[in-house]
Every structure is written in structure tokens, then in C-alpha cells.
N, C-alpha and C. Protein backbone atom coordinates (compact mmCIF):
# COMPACT_ATOMS: atom_id res chain seq x y z
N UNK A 1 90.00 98.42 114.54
CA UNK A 1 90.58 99.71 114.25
C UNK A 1 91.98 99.74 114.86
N UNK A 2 92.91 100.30 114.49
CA UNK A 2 94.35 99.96 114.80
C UNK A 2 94.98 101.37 115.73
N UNK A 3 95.38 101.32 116.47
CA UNK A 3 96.18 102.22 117.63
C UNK A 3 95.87 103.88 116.98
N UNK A 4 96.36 103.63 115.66
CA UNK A 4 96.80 105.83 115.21
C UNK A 4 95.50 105.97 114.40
N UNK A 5 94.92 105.08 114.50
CA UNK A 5 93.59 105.74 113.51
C UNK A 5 92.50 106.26 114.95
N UNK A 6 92.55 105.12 115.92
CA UNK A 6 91.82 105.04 116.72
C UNK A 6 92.00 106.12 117.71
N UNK A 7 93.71 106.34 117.28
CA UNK A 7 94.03 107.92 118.27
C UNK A 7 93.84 109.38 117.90
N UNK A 8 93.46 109.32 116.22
CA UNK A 8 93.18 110.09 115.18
C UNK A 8 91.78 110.70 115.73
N UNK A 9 91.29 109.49 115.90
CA UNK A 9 89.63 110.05 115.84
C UNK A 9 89.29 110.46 117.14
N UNK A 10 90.57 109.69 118.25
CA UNK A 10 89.62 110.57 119.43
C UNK A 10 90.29 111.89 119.06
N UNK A 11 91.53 112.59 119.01
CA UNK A 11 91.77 113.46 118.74
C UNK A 11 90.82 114.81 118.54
N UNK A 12 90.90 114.26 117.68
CA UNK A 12 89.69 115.22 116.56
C UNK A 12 88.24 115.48 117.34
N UNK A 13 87.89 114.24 117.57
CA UNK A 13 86.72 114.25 118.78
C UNK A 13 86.39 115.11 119.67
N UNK A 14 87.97 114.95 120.03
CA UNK A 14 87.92 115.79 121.50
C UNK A 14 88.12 117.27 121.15
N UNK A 15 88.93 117.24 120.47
CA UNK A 15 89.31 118.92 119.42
C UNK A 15 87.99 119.47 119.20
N UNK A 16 87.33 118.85 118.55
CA UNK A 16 85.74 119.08 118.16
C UNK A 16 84.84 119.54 118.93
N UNK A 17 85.13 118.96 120.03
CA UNK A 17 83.78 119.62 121.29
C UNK A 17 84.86 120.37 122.07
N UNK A 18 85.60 120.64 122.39
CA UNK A 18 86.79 121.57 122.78
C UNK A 18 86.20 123.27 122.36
N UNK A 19 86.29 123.10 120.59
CA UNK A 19 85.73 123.89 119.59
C UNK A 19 84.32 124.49 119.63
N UNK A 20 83.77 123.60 120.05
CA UNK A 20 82.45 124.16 119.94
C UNK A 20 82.00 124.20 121.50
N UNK A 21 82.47 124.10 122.71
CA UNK A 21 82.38 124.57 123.89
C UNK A 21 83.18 125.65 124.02
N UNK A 22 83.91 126.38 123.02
CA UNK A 22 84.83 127.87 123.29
C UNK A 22 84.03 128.67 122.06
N UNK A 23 82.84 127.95 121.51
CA UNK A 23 81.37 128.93 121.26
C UNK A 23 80.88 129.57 122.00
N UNK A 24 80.83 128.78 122.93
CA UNK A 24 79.99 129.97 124.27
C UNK A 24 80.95 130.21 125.22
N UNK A 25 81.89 130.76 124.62
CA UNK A 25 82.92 131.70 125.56
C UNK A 25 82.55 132.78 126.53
N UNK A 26 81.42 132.79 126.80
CA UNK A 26 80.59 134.51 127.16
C UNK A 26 80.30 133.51 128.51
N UNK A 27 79.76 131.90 128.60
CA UNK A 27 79.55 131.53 129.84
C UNK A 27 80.64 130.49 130.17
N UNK A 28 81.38 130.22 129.87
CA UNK A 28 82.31 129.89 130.48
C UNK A 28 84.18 130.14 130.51
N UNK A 29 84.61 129.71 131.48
CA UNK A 29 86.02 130.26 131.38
C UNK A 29 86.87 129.71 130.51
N UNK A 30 87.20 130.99 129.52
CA UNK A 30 88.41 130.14 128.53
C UNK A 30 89.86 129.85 128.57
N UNK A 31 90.54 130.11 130.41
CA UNK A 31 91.47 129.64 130.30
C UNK A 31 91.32 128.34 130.29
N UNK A 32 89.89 128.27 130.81
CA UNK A 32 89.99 126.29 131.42
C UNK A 32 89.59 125.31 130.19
N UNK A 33 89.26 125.99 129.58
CA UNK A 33 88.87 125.17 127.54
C UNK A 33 90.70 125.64 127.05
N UNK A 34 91.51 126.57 127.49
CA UNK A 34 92.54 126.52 126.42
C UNK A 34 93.59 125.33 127.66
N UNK A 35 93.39 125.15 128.76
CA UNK A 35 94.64 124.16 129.43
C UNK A 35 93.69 122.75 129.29
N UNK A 36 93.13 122.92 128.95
CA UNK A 36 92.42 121.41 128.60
C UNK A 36 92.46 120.90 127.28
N UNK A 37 92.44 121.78 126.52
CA UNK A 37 92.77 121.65 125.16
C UNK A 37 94.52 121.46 124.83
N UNK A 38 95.64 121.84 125.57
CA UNK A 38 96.78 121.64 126.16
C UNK A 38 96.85 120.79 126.00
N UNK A 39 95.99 119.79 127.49
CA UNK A 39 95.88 118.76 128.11
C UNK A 39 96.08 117.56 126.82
N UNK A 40 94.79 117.84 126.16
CA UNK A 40 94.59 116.83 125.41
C UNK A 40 95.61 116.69 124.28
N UNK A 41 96.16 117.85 123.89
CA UNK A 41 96.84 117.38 122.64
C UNK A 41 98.80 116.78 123.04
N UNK A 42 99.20 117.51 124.24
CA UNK A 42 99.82 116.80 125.03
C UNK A 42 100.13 115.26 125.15
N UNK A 43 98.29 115.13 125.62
CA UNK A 43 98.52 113.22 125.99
C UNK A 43 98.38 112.85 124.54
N UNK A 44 97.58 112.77 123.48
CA UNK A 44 97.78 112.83 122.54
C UNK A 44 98.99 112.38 121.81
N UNK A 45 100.14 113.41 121.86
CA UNK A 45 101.29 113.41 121.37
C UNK A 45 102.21 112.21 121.85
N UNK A 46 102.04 112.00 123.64
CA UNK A 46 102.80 110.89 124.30
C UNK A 46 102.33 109.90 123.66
N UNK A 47 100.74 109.42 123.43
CA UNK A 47 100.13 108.49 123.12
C UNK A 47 101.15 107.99 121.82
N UNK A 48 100.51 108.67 120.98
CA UNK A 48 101.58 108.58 119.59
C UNK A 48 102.79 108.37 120.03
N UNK A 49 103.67 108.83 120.13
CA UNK A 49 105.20 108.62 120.51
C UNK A 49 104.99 107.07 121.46
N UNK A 50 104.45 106.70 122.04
CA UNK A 50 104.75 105.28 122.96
C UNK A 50 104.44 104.44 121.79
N UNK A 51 103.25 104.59 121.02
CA UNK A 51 102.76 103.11 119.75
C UNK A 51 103.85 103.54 119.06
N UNK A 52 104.57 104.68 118.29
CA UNK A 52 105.55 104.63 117.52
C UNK A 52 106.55 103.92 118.20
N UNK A 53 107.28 104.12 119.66
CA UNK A 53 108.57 103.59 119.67
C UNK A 53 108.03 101.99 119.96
N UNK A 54 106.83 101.63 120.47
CA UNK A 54 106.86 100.35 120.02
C UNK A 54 106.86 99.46 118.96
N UNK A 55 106.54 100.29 118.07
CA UNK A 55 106.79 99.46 117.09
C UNK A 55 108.25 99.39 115.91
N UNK A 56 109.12 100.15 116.69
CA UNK A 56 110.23 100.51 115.69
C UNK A 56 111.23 100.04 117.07
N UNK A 57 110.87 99.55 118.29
CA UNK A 57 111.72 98.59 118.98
C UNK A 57 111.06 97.45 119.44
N UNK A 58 110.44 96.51 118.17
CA UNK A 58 109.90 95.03 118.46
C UNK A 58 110.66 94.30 118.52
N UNK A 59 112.35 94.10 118.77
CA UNK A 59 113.59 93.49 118.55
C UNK A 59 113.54 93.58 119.86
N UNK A 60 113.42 94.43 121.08
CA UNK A 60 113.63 94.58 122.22
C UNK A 60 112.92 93.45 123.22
């Protein structure tokens, strides 16, 4: 499986149970499901951006 597919799916993964642990919003705290959800799409984004600039500076 190759770097952005493999970062695709955790993504989503993690988005996914993110989603369905801010179902039961009544027992737990939803600032700490919305800075975690932050969290993840954050590293996420770096993730992406580091495999992109590696591969558009393989000359380096």
C-alpha cells in the first residue's frame, strides 16, 4: 500500500471513531474529542505535506 492511500485510510479511521465517540457526547467531554480531532487532522496534513515535498525534491 503506498504512503497517501495508507494515510487516507488511517485518516478516515481515525475520523470514524472520533465520530462515533462524539455519539455519546452526554458521557464524555467534547472539548477533548474536538482537540483531538484537531490533533489528528493537523498531523495528518504535515504527514501529507512531508511525502509530497519528498517526492517533488528527489533531485535533492
Amino acid at each position: 500500500m503506498d504512503p497517501l492511500t495508507f494515510g487516507m485510510v488511517f485518516l478516515g479511521a481515525s475520523g470514524g471513531t472520533l465520530c462515533l465517540l462524539s455519539a455519546f457526547d452526554k458521557h464524555l467531554n467534547q472539548s477533548a474529542i474536538k482537540i483531538a480531532l484537531e490533533f489528528t487532522k493537523v498531523g495528518g496534513l504535515f504527514w501529507l505535506l512531508h511525502h509530497l515535498a519528498k517526492s517533488f525534491m528527489f533531485w535533492l
